[in-house]
Protein backbone atom coordinates (compact mmCIF):
# COMPACT_ATOMS: atom_id res chain seq x y z
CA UNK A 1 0.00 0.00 0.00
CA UNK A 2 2.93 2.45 -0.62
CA UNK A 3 2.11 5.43 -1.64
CA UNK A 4 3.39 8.70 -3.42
CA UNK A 5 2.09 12.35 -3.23
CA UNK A 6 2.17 14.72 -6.19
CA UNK A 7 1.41 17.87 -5.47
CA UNK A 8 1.86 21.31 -7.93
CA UNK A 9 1.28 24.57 -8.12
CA UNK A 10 2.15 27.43 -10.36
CA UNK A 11 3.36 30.67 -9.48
CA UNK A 12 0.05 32.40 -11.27
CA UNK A 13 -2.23 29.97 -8.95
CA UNK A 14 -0.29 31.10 -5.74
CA UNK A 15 -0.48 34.91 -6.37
CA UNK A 16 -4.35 34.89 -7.80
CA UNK A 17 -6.35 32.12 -5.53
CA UNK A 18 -3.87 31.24 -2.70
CA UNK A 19 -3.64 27.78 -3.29
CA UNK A 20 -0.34 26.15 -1.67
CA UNK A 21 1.55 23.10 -1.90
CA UNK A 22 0.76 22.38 2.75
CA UNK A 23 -2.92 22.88 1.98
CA UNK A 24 -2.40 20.12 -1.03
CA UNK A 25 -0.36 17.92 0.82
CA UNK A 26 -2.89 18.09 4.46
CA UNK A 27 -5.47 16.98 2.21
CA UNK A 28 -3.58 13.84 0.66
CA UNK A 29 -2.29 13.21 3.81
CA UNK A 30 -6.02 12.63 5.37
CA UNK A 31 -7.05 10.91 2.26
CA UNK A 32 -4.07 8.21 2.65
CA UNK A 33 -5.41 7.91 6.54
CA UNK A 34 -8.86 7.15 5.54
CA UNK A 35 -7.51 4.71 2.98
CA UNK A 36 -4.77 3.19 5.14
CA UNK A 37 -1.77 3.52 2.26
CA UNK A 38 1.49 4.16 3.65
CA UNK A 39 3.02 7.40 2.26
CA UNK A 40 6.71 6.68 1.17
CA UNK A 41 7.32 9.68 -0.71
CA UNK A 42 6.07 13.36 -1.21
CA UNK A 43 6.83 15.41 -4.90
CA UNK A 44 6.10 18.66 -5.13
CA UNK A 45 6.64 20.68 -8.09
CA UNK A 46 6.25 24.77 -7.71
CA UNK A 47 5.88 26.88 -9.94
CA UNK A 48 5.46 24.68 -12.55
CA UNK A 49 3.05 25.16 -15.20
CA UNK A 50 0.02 22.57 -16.09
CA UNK A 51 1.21 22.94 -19.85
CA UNK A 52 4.35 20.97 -18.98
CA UNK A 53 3.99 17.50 -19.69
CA UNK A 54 5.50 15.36 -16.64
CA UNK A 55 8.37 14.33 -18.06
CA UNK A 56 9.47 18.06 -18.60
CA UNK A 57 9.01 19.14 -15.00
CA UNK A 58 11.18 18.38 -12.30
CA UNK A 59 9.21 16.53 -9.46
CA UNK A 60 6.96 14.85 -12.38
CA UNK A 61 10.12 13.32 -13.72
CA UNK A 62 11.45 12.03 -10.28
CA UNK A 63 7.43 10.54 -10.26
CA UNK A 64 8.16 8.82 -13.80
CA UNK A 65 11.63 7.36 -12.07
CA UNK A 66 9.74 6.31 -8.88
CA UNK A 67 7.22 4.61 -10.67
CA UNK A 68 9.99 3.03 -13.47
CA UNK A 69 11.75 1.47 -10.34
CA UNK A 70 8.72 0.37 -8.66
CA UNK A 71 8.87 2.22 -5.55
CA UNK A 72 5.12 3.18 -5.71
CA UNK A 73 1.74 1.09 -5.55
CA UNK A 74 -0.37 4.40 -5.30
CA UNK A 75 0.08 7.92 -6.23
CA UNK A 76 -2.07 10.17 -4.81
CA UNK A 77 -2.78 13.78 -5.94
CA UNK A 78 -5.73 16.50 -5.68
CA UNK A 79 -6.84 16.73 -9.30
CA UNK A 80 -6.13 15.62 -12.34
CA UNK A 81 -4.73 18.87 -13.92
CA UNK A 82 -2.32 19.08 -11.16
CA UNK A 83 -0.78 15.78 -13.16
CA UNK A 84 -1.50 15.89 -17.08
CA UNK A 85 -2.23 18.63 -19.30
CA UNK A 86 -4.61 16.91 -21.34
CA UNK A 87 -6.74 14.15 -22.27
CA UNK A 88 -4.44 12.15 -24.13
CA UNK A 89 -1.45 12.91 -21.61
CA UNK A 90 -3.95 11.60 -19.08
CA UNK A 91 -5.15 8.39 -20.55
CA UNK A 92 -2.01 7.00 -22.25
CA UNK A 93 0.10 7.59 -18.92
CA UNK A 94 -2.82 6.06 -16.45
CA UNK A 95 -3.00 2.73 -18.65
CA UNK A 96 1.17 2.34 -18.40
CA UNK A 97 0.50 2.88 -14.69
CA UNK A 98 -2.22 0.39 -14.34
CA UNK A 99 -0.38 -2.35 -16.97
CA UNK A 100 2.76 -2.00 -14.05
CA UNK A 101 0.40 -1.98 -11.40
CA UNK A 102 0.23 1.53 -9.95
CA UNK A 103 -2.92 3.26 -9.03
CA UNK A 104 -3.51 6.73 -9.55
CA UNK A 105 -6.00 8.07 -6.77
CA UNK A 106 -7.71 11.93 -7.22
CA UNK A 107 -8.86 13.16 -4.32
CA UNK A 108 -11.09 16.13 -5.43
CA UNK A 109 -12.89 15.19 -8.48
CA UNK A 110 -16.11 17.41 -7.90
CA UNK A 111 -16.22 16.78 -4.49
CA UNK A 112 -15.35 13.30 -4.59
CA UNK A 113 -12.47 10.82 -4.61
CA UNK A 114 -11.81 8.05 -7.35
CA UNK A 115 -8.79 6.02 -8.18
CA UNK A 116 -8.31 3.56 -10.96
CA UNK A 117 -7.83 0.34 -8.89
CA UNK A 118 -11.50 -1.00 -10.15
CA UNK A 119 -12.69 -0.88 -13.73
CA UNK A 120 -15.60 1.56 -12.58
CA UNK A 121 -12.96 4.10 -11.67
CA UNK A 122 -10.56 3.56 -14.75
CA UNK A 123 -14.13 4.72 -16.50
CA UNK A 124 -14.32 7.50 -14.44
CA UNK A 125 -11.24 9.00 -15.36
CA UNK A 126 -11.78 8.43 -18.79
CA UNK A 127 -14.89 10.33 -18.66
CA UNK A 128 -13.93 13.07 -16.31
CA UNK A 129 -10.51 13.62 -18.68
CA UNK A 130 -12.34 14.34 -21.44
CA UNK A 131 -14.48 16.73 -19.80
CA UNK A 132 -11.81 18.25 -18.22
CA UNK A 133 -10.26 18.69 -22.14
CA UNK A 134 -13.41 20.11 -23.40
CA UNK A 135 -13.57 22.27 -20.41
CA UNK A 136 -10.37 23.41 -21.39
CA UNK A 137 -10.96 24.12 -25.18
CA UNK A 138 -13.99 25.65 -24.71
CA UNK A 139 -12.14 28.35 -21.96
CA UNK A 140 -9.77 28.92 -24.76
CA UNK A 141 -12.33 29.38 -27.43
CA UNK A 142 -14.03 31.94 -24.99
CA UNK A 143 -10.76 34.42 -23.99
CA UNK A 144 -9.96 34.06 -28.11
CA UNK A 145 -13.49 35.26 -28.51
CA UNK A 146 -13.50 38.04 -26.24
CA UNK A 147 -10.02 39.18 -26.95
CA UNK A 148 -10.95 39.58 -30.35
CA UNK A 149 -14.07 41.45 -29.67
CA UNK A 150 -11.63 43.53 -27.51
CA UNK A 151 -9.08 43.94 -30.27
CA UNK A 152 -11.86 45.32 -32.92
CA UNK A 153 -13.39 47.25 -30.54
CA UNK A 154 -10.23 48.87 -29.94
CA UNK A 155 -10.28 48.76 -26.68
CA UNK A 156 -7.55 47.25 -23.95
CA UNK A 157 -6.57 43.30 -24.54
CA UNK A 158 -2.95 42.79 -23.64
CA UNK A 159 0.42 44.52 -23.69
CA UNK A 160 -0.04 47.59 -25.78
CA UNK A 161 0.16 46.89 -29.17
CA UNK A 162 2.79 48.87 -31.87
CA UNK A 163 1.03 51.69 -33.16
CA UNK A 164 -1.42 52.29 -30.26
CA UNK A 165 -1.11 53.93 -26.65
CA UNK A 166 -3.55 52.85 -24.06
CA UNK A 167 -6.25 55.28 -22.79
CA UNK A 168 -8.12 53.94 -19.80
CA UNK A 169 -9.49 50.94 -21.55
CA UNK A 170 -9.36 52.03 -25.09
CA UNK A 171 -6.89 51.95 -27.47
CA UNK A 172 -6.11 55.46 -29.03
CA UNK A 173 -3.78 55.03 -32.71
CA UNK A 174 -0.34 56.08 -32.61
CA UNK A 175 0.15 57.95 -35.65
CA UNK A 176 4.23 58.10 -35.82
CA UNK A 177 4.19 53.84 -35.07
CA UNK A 178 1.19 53.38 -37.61
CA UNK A 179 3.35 55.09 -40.28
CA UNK A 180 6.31 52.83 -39.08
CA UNK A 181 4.34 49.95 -40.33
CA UNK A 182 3.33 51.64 -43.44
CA UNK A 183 6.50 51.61 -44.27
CA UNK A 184 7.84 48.44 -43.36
CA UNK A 185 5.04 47.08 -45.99
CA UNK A 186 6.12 49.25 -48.76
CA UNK A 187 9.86 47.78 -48.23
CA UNK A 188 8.18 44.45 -47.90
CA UNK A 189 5.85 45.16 -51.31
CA UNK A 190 9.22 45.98 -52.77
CA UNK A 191 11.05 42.74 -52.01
CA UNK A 192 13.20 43.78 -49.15
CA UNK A 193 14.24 40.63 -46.44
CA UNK A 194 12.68 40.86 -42.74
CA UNK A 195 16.21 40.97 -41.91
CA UNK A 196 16.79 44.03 -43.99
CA UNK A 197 13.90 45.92 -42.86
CA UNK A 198 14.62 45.15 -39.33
CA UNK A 199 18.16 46.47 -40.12
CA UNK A 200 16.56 49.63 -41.51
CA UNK A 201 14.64 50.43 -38.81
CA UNK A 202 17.09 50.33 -36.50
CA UNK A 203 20.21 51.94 -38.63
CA UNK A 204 17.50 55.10 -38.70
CA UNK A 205 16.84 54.99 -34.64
CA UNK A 206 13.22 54.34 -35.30
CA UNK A 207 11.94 53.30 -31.89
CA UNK A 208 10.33 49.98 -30.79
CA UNK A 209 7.49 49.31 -28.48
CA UNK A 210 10.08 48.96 -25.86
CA UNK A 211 12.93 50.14 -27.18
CA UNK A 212 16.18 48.76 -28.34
CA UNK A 213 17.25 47.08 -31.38
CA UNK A 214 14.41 45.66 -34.36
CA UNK A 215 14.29 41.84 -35.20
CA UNK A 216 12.82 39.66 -38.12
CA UNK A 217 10.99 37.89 -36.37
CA UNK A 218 8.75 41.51 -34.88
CA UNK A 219 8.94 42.98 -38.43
CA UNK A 220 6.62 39.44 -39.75
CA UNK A 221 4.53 40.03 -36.55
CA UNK A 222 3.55 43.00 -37.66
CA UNK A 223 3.67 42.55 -40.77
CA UNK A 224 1.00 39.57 -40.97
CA UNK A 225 -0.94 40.93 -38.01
CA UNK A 226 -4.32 41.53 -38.89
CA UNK A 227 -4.41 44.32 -36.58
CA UNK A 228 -2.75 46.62 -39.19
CA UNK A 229 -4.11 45.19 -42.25
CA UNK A 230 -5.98 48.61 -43.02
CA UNK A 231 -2.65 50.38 -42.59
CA UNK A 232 -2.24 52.72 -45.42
CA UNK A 233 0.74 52.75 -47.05
């Protein structure tokens, strides 16, 4: 009945909502009492962002090794995106755990625990992962919704962008910047190499966003942003 904690956080988590790595661990600690599994080993991983896959992060690749050398039965963690960042991730990892005989156990899945040593669980966590996914999509399809009703409302969506200053909430043009990228797509229209605009622009002192030098790669940002595609030239 060994058992291994996996607890995460990111940095954004800890500054906006509080959460903390004791709170996680107190409440896998009292789940592992009520269960009676031993815990032999606790991984945390701050900081760490859910977009990592486990293998990239630090404590979810000492997890992998644990598991590899069979030093875990259980592991035990709050929810399943503190472990995988999607469906897929999710699934595929859960079915090597199970083939080697390791249980993965969730302790807040809407309230309630599950773990995958039955086959009623292991169809749990194939249900709740994909809702979980299409939770996630359908956040993403939201904020790229509403930023872009943002962005052609001209009003306030993100860092400001080249040839706009910020007003309050609204986006006022920048008439000096906008002519900037006027000009960058004549040079383009005229066959000149992001490289050589980018050189241009900065042999003539013309400022950036930020300041300092230009690059190719900001020139084809702004250059294929839609944001500027009624730029006249």
């Amino acid at each position: 009945m060994d058992a291994v904690l996996y607890i995460r956080v990111s940095t954004d988590e800890q500054a906006r909502h509080g959460v903390s790595l004791d709170a996680q661990e107190e409440r896998l600690r009292a789940y592992c009492t009520m269960r009676d599994l031993e815990i032999v080993g606790i991984i945390r991983d701050e900081g760490v962002s859910a977009f990592k896959y486990l293998d990239k992060r630090p404590g979810g690749a000492e997890l992998l090794r644990t598991i590899a050398k069979g030093g875990a039965a259980h592991i035990v963690a709050l929810k399943l995106d503190r472990l995988f960042r999607n469906a897929g991730d999710a699934l595929a990892s859960t079915e090597a755990w199970s083939r080697a005989g390791v249980a993965l156990h969730l302790v807040d899945m809407g309230g309630c625990a599950m773990d995958t040593t039955s086959a009623t669980g292991r169809m749990m966590l194939t249900m709740l992962a994909g809702f979980a996914e299409f939770e996630r999509t359908l956040t993403a399809e939201r904020t790229t919704a509403a930023l872009r009703y943002k962005r052609d409302h001209g009003q306030v969506y993100g860092p400001t962008p080249y040839g706009y200053t910020r007003s309050g909430e609204d986006l006022k043009e920048n008439p000096e910047e906008l002519k900037t990228v006027a000009t960058m797509q004549v040079w383009r229209a005229a066959g000149l190499s992001l490289r050589a605009i980018a050189a241009r622009l900065t042999a003539a002192g013309t400022p950036t966003k930020r300041g300092g030098r230009w690059h190719p790669r900001t020139v084809s940002y702004l250059l294929t942003n839609e944001l500027y595609s009624g730029t006249p030239a």
